[in-house]
Protein backbone atom coordinates (compact mmCIF):
# COMPACT_ATOMS: atom_id res chain seq x y z
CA UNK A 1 -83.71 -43.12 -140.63
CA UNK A 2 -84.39 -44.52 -143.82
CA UNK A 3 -83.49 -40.71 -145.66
CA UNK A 4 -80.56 -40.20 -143.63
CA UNK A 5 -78.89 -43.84 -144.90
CA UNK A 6 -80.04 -42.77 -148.76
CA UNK A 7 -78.26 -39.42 -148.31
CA UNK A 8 -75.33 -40.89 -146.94
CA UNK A 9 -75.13 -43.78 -149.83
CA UNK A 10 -75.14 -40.71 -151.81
CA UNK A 11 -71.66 -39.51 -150.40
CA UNK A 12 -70.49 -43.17 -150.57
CA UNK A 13 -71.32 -43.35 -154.03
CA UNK A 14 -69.74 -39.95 -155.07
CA UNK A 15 -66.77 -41.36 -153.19
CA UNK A 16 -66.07 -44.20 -155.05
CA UNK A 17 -66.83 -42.39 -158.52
CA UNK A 18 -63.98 -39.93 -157.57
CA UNK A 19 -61.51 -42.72 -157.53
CA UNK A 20 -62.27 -42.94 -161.67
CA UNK A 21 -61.83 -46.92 -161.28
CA UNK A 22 -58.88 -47.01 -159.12
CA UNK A 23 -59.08 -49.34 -156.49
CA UNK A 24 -60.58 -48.41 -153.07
CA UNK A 25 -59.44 -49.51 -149.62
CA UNK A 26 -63.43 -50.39 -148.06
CA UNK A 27 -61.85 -51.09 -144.80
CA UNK A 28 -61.11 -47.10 -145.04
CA UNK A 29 -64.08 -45.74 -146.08
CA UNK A 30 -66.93 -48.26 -144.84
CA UNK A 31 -65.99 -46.76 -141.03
CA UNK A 32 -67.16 -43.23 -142.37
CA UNK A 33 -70.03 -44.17 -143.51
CA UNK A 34 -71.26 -45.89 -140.74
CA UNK A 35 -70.32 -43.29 -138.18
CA UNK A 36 -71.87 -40.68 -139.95
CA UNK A 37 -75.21 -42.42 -140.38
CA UNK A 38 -74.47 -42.66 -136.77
CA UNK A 39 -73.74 -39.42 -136.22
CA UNK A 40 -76.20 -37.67 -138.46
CA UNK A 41 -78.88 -39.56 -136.13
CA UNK A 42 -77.49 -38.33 -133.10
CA UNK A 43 -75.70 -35.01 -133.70
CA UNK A 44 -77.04 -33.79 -136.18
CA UNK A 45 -73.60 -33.67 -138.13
CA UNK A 46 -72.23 -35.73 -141.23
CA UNK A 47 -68.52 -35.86 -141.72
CA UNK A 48 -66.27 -35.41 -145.03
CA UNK A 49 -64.54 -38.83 -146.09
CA UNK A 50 -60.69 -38.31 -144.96
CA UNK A 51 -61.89 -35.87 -141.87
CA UNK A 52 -59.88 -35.97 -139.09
CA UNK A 53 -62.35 -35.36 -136.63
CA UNK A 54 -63.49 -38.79 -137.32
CA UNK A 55 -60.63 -40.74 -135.69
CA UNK A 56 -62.25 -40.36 -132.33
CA UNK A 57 -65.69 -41.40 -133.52
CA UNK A 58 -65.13 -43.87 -135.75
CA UNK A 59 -67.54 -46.74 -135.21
CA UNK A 60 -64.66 -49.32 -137.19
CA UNK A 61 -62.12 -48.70 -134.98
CA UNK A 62 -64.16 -49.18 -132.11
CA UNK A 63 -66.28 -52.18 -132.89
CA UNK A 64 -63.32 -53.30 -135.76
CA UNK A 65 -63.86 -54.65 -139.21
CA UNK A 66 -65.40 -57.84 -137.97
CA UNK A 67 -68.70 -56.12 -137.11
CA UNK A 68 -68.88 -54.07 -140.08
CA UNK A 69 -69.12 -57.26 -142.01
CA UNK A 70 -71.80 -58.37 -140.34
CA UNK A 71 -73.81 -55.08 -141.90
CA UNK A 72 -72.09 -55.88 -145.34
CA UNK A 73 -71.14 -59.25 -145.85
CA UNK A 74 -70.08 -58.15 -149.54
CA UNK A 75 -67.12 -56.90 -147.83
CA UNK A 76 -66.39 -60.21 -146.02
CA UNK A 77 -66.06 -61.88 -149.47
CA UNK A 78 -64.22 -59.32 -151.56
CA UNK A 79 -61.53 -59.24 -148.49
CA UNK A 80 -61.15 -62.89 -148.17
CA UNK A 81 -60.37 -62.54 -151.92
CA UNK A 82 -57.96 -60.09 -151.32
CA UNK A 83 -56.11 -61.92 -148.78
């Protein structure tokens, strides 16, 4: 478990490099990386940031924002900021 979440911070990482220090929406990417550590686990299959094929999985949607918080309260703080 422990090599599938490094891999996976990998693709976070490279994700937020590639916006060169333009802001990033977490709300939009934190639910793809949760469902794929998800989904790596269980199917055996990591999705691309921005894949469709993730709008039926996606563990945000499903559990919402609130409960991805509670995994990363970091996020809790730099969205109460925001707001």
């Amino acid at each position: 478990m422990e090599a599938v979440i490094c891999d996976e911070i990998s693709y976070f990482i490279e994700r937020i490099e590639s916006a060169n220090g333009a802001a990033i929406d977490l709300e939009k990417i934190l639910p793809t990386f949760t469902t794929n550590i998800v989904a790596v686990m269980m199917l055996g299959e990591r999705f691309d940031y921005g894949d469709k094929r993730l709008d039926d999985l996606q563990f945000g949607k499903i559990a919402g924002m609130n409960m991805q918080t509670r995994f990363f309260p970091f996020v809790k703080v730099g969205l109460s900021r925001a707001i």
